[in-house]
Structures are given as C-alpha cells and as structure tokens.
N, C-alpha and C. Protein backbone atom coordinates (compact mmCIF):
# COMPACT_ATOMS: atom_id res chain seq x y z
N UNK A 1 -46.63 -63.90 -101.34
CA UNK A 1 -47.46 -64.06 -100.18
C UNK A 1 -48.06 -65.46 -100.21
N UNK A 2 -47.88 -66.17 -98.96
CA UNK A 2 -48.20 -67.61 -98.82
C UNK A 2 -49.55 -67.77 -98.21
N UNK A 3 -50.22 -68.26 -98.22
CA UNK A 3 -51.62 -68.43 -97.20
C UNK A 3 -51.98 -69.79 -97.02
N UNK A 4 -51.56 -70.12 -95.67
CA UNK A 4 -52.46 -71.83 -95.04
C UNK A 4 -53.09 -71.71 -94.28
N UNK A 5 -53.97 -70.70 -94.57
CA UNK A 5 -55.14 -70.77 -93.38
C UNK A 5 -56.56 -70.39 -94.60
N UNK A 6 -57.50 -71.53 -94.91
CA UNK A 6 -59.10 -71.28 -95.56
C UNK A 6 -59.33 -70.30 -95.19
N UNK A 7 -60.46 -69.62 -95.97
CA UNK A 7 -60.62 -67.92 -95.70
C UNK A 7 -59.49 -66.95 -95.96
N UNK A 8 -58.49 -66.87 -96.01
CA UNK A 8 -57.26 -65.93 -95.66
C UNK A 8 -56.66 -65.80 -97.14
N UNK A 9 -56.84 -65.25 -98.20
CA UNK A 9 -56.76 -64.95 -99.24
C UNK A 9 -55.22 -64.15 -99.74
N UNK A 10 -54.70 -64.78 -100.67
CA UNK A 10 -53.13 -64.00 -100.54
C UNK A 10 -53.42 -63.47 -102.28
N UNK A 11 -52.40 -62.21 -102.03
CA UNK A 11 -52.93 -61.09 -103.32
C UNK A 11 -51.53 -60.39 -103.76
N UNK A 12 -51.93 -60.14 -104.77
CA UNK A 12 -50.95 -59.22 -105.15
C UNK A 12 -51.43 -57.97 -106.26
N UNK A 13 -50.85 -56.44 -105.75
CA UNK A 13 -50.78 -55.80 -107.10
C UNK A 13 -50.31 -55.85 -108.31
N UNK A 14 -50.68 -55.48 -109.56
CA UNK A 14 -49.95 -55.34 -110.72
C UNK A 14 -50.22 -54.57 -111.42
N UNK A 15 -49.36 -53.83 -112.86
CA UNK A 15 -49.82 -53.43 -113.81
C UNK A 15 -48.67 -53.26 -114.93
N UNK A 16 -48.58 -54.59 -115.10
CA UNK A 16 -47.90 -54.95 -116.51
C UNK A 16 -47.00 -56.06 -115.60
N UNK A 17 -46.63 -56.53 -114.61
CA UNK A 17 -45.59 -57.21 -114.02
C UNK A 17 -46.44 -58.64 -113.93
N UNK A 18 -45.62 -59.29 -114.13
CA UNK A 18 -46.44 -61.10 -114.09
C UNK A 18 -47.37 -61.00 -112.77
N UNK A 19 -48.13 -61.49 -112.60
CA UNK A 19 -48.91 -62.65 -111.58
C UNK A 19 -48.78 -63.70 -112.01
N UNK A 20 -48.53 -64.55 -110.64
CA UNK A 20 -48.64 -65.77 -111.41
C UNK A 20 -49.47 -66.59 -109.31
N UNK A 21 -50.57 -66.92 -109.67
CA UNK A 21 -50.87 -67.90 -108.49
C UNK A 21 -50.77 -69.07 -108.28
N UNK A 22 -50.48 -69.96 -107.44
CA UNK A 22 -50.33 -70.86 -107.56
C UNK A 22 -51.05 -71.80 -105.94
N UNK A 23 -51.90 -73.05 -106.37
CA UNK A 23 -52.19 -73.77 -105.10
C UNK A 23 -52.44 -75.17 -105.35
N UNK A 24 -52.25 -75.34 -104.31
CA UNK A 24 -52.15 -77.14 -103.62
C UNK A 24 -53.44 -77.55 -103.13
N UNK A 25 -54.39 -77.87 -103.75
CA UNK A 25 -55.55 -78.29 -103.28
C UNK A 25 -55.27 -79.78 -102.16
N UNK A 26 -54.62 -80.20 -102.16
CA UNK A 26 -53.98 -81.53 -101.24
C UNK A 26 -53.76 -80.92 -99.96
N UNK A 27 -52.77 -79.95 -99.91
CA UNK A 27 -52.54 -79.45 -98.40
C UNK A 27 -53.60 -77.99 -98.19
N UNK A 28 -53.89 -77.63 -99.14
CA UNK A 28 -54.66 -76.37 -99.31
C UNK A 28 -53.87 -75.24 -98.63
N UNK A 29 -52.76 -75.31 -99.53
CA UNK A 29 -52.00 -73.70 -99.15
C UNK A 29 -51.59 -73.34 -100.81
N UNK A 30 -51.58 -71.79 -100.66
CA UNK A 30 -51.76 -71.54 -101.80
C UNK A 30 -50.66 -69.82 -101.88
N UNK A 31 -50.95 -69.13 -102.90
CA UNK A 31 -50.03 -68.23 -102.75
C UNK A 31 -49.69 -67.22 -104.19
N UNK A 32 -49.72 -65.81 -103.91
CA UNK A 32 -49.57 -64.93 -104.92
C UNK A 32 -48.46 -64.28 -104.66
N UNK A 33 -47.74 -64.33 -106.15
CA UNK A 33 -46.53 -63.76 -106.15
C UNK A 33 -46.95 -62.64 -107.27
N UNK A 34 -45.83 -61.72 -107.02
CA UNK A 34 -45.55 -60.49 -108.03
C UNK A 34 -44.09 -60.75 -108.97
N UNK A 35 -44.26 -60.52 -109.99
CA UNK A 35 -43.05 -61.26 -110.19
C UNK A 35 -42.83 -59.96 -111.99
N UNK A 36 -42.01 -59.30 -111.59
CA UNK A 36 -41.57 -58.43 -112.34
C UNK A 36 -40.18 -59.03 -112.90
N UNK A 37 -39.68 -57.78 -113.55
CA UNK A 37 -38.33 -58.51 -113.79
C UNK A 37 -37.61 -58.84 -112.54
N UNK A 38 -37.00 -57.44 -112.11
CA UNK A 38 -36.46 -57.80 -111.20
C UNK A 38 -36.58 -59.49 -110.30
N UNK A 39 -38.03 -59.59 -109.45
CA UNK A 39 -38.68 -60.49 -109.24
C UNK A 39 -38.20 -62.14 -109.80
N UNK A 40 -38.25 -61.99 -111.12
CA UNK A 40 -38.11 -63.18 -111.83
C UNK A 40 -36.35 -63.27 -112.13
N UNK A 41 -36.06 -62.43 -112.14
CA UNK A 41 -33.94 -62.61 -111.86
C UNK A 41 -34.03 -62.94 -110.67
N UNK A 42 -33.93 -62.92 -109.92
CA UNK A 42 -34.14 -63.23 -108.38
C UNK A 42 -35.05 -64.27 -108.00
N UNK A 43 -35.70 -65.13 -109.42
CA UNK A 43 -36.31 -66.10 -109.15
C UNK A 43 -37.39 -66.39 -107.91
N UNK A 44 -38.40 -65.71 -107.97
CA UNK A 44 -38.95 -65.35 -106.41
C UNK A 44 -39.45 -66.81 -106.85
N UNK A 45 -40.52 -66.50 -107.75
CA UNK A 45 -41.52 -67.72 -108.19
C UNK A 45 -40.82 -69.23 -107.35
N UNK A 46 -39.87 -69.31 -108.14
CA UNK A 46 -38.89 -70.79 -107.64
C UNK A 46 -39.00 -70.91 -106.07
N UNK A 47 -38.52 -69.42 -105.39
CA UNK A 47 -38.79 -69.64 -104.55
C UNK A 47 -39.67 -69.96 -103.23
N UNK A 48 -41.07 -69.06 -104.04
CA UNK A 48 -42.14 -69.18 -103.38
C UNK A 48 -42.59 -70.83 -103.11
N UNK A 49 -42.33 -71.58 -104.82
CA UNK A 49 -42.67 -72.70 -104.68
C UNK A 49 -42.06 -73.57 -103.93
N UNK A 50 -40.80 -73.50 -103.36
CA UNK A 50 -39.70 -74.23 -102.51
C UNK A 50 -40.41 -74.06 -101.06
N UNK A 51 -40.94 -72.76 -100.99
CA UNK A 51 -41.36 -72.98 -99.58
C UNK A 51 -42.79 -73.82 -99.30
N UNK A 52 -43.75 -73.77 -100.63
CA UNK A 52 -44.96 -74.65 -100.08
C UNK A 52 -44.56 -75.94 -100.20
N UNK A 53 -43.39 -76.43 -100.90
CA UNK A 53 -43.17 -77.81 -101.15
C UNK A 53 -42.31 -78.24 -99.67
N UNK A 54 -41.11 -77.43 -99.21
CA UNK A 54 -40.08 -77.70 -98.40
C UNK A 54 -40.96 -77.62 -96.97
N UNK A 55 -41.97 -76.42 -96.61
CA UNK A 55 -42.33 -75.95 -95.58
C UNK A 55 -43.86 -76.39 -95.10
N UNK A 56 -44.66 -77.06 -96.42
CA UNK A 56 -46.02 -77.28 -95.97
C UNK A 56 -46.03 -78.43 -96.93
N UNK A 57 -45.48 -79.12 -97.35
CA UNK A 57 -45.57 -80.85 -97.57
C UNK A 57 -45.98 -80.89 -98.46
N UNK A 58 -46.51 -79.80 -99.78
CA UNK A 58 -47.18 -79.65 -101.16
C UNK A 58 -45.98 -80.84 -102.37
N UNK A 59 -46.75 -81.30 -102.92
CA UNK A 59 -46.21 -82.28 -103.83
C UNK A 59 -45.73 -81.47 -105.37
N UNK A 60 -45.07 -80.87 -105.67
CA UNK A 60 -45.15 -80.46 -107.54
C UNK A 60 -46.03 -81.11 -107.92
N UNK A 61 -46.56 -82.38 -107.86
CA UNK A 61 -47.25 -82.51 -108.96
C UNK A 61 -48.69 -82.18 -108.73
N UNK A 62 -48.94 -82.01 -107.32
CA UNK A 62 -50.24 -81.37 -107.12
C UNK A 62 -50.77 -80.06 -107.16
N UNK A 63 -49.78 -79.17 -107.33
CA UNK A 63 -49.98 -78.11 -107.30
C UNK A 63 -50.33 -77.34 -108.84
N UNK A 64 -51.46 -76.50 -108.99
CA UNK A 64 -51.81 -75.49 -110.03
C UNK A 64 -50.75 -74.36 -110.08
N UNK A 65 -50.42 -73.67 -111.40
CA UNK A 65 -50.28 -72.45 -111.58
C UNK A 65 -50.88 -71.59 -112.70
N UNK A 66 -51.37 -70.58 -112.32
CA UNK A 66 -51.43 -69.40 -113.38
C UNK A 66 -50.71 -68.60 -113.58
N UNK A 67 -50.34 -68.25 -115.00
CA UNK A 67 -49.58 -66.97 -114.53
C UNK A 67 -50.20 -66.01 -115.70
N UNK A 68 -51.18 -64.95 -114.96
CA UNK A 68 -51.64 -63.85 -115.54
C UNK A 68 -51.14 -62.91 -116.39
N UNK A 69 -52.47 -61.85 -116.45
CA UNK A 69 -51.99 -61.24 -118.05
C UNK A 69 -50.66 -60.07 -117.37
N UNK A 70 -49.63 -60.43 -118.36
CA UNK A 70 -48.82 -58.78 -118.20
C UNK A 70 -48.13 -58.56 -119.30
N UNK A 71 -47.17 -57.67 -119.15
CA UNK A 71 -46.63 -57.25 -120.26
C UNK A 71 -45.85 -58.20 -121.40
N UNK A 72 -46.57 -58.51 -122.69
CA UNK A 72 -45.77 -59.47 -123.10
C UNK A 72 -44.37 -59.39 -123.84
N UNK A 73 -44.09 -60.03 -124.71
CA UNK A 73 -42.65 -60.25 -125.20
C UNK A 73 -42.63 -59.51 -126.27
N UNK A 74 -43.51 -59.18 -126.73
CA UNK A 74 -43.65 -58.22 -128.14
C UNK A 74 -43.49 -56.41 -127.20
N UNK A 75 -43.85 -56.36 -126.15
CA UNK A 75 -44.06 -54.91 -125.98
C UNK A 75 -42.78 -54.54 -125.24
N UNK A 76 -42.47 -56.31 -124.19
CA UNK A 76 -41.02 -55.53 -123.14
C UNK A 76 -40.14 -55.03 -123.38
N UNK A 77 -39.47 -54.36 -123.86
CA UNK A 77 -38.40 -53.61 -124.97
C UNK A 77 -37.60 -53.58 -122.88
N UNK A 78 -36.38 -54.00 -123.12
CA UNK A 78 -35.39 -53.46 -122.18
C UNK A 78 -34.50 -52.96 -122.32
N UNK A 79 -33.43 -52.35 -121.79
CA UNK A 79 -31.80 -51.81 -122.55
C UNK A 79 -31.24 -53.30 -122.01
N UNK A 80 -29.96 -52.96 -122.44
CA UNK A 80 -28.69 -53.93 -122.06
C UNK A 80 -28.24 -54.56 -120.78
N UNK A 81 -28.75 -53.24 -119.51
CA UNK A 81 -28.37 -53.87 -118.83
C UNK A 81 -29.54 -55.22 -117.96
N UNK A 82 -30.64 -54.75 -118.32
CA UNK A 82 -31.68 -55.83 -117.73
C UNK A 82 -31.58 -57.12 -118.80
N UNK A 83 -31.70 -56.62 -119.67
CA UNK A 83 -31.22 -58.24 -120.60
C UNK A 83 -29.96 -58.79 -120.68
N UNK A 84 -28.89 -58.36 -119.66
CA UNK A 84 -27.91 -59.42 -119.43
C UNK A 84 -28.47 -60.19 -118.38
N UNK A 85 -29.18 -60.13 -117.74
CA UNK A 85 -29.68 -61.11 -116.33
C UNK A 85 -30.43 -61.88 -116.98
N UNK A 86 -30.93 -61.92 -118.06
CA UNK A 86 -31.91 -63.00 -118.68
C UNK A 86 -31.30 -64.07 -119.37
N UNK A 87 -31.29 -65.41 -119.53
CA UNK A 87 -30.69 -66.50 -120.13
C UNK A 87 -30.89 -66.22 -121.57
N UNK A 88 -30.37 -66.39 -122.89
CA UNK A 88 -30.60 -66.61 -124.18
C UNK A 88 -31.86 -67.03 -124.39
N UNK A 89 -32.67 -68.01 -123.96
CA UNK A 89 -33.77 -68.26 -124.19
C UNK A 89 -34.87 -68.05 -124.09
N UNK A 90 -34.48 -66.32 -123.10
CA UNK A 90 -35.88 -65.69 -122.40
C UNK A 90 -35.68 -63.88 -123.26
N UNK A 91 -34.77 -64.18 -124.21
CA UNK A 91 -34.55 -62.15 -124.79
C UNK A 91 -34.38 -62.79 -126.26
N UNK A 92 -34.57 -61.83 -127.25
CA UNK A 92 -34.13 -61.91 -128.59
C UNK A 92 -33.78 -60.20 -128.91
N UNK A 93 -33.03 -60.04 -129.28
CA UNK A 93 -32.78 -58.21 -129.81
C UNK A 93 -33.37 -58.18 -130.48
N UNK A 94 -34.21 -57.00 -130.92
CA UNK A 94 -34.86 -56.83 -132.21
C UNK A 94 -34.66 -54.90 -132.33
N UNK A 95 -34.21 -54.69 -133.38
CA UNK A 95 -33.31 -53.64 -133.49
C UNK A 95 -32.42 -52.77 -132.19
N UNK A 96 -32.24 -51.89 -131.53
CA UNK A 96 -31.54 -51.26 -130.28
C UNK A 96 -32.09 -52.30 -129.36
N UNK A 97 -32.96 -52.32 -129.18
CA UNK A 97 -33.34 -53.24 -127.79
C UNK A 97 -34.11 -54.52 -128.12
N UNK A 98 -33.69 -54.94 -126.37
CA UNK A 98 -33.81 -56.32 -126.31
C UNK A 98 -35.33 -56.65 -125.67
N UNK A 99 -36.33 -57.55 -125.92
CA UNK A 99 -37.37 -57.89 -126.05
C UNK A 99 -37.47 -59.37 -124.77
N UNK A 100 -38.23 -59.39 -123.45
CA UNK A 100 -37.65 -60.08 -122.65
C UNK A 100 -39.19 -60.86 -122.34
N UNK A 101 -39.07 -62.34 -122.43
CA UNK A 101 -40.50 -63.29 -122.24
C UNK A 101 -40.46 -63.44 -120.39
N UNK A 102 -41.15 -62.65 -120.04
CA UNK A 102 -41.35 -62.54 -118.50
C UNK A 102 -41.94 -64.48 -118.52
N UNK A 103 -43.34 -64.11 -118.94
CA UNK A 103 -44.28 -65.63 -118.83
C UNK A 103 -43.31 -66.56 -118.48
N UNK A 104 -42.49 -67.10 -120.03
CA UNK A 104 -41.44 -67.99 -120.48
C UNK A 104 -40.68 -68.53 -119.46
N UNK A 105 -39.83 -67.19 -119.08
CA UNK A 105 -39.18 -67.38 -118.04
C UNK A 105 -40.04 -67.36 -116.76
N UNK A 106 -41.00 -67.20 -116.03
CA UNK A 106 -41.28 -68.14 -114.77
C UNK A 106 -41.87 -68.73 -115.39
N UNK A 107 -42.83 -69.79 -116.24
CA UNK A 107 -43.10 -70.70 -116.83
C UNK A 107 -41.50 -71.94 -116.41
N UNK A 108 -40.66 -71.67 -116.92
CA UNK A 108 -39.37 -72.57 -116.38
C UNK A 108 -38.69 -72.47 -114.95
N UNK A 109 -39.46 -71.90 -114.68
CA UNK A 109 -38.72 -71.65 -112.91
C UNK A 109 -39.54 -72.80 -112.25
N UNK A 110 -41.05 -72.71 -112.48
CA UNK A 110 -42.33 -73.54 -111.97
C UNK A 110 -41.83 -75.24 -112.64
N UNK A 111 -41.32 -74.95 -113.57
CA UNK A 111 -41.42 -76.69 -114.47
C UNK A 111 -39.97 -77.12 -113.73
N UNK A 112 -39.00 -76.37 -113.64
CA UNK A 112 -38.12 -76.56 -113.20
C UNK A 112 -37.90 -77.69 -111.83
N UNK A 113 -38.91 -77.18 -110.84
CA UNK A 113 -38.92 -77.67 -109.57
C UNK A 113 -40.16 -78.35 -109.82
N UNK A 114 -40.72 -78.91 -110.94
CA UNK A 114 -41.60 -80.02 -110.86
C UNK A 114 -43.22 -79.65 -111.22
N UNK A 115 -42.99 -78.64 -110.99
CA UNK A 115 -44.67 -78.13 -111.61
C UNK A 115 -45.04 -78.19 -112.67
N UNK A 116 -46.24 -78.85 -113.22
CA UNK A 116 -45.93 -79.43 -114.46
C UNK A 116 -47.69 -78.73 -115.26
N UNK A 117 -48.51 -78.77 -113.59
CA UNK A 117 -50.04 -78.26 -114.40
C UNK A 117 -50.07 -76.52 -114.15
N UNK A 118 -49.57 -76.05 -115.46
CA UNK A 118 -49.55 -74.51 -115.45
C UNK A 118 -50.31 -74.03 -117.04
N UNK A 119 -51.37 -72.82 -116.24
CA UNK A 119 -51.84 -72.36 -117.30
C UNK A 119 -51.62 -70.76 -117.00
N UNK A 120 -51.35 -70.33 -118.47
CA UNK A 120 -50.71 -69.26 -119.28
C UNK A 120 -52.32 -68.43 -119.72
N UNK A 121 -51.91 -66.94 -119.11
CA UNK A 121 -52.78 -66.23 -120.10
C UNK A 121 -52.43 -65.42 -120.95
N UNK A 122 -52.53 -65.38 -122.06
CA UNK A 122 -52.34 -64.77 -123.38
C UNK A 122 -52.10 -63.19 -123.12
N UNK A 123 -52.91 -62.99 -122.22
CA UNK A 123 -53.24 -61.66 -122.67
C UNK A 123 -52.01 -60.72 -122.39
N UNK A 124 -51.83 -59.46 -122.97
CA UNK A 124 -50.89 -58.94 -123.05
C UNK A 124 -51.55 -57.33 -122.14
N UNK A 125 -50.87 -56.70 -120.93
CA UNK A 125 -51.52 -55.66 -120.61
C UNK A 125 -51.22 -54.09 -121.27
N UNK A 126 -50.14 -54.46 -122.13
CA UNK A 126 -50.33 -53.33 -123.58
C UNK A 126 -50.75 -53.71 -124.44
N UNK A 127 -51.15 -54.72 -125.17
CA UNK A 127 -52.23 -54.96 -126.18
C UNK A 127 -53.58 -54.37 -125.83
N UNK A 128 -53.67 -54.75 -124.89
CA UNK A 128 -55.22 -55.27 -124.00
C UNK A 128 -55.44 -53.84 -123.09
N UNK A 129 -54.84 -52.86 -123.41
CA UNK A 129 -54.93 -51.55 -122.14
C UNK A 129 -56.82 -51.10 -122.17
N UNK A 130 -57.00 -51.68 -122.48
CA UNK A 130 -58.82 -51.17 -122.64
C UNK A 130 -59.42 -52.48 -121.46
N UNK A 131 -58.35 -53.67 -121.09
CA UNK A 131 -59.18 -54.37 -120.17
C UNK A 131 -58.40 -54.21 -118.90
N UNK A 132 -57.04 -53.89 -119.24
CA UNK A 132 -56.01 -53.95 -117.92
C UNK A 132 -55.45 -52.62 -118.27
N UNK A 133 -54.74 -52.74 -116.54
CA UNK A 133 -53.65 -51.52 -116.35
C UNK A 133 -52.44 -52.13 -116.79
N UNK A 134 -51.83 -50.64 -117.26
CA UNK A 134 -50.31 -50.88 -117.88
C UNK A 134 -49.37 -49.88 -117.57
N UNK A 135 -48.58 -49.81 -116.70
CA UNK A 135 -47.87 -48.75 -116.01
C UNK A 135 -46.71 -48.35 -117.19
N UNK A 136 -46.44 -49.13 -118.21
CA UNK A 136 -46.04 -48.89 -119.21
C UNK A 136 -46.58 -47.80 -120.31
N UNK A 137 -47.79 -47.94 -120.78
CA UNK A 137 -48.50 -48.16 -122.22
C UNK A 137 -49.10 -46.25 -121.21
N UNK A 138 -49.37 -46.34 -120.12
CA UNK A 138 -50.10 -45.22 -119.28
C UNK A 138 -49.18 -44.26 -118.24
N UNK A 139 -47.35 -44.42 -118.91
CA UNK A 139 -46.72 -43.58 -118.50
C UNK A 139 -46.75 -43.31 -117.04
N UNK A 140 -47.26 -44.50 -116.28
CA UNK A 140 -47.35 -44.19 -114.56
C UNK A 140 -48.14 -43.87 -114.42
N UNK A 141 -48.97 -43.00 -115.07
CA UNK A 141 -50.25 -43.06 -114.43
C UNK A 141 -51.38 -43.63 -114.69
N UNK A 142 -51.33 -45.05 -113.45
CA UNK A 142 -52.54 -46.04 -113.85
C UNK A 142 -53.11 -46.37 -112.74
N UNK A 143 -54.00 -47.10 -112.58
CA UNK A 143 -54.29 -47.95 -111.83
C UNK A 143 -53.48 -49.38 -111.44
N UNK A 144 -54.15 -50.26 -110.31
CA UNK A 144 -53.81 -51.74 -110.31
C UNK A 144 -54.30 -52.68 -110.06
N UNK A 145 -54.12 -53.99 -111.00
CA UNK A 145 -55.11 -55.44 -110.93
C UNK A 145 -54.63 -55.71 -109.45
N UNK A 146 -55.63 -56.79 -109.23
CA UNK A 146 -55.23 -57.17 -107.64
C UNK A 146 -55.68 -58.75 -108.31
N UNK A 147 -54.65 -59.63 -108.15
CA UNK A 147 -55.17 -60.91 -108.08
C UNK A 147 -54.91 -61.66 -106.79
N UNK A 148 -56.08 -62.55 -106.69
CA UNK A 148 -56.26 -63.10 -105.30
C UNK A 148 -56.17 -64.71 -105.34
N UNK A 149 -55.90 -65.67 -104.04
CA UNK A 149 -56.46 -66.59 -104.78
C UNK A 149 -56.22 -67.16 -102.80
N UNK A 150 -56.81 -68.30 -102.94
CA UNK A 150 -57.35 -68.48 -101.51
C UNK A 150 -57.99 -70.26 -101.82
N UNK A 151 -58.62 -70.60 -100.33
CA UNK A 151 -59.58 -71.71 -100.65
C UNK A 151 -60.61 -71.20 -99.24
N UNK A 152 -62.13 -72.00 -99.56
CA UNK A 152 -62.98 -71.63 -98.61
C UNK A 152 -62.71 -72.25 -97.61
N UNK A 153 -63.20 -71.90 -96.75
CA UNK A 153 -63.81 -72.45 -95.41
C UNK A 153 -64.39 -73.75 -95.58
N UNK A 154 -64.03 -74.86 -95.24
CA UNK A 154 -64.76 -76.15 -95.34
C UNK A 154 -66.05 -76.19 -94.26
C-alpha cells in the first residue's frame, strides 16, 4: 500500500510475515508492504519500490526502510518445496528442513534497486511471542501487529 497524500497513513497486518516500511521524505510518499514468503518470491518489496521511484519521482537514495520484527531465520523451518524459490544465499538446511532469511532476502531486493538507508529489527516474533503475534509459535490462533507509517499534514 502506497500513500501520497499527508494525513493518509498506509498499513499493513502481520504476525510473523516481514513488514517492512518504507518513505521518501523528499517527495513525501511513503508505503507499507506485507511481505511473507510468498510476497518476497514474487518480490513485492522491489516492486513497491519501482513504483515510488518510476511513478512519484522518489530518488533510492532518499528513501528510508524498515523492515520489522517477524519470523526469523532460526525459527522459519520450510519443506522443499518453498525453499526451492529461495536463492542459496537466503536458506541453509539444517537437518529435514530448510531454514529461510525472510529479512536477508528483502534486505537485497531494497539494496538491489538502490536503497541503501535500511534499518533491520532484530526481533524475532517466535522468540519474542510475549511482545508480538506469531501465527506460527500460536498455531493460528493469534492476533495482528498493524504497522503504519504516513507523514503529517504540513
């Protein structure tokens, strides 16, 4: 979800799937993506960013990203067939299953197309299930973060 209009706040649910926000204080458009696996094979991120750069004149190098707490690389356990869509440098096997760096990988989707000021949060939402929801760690039945991100009204 894209937002160029001050006031008008773009959001997304989660609970264990990346957030990652990202904005252009220069053109002041800004924008929350959801970015699960699926999501991140399908490279949304890349794409989200193609459209504030291609469609609203945002520079890579002006633009922020976060990309929030979710499930990390120690907990994502996938089968075979979701870790063939992942490059070598985003899975490692560690006994039956394969272990997949969501962050990592959109972390390189964003640097890729030039984004260079991105900050990473640590936190893991199965480590951390006492501060976040984890649709994982809580078997479906959870709640969901909502991250927002916007600019004011001048």
């Amino acid at each position: 979800m894209i937002s160029v209009q001050p006031g008008v706040f773009a959001g997304v649910g989660i609970a264990d799937c990346t957030p990652i926000l990202v904005a252009d204080p220069v053109t002041r458009v800004c924008a929350a993506i959801h970015a699960g696996w699926k999501g991140t094979v399908a490279r949304i991120v890349e794409k989200t960013a193609k459209r504030m750069i291609e469609n609203r004149g945002s520079n890579p190098a002006d633009i922020l990203a976060y990309i929030g707490p979710c499930i990390s690389f120690a907990h994502f356990e996938v089968g075979d067939e979701v870790a063939a869509q992942f490059s070598e440098e985003f899975k490692t096997r560690k006994g039956a299953k394969w272990h997949v760096d969501l962050k990592a990988a959109n972390e390189a989707q964003l640097r890729a197309i030039g984004i260079q000021q991105i900050e990473i949060d640590p936190s893991c939402t199965v480590e951390n299930n006492a501060d976040f929801f984890s649709h994982r760690m809580e078997k479906g039945v959870t709640g969901r973060m909502l991250a927002l991100i916007g600019f004011q009204v001048a």
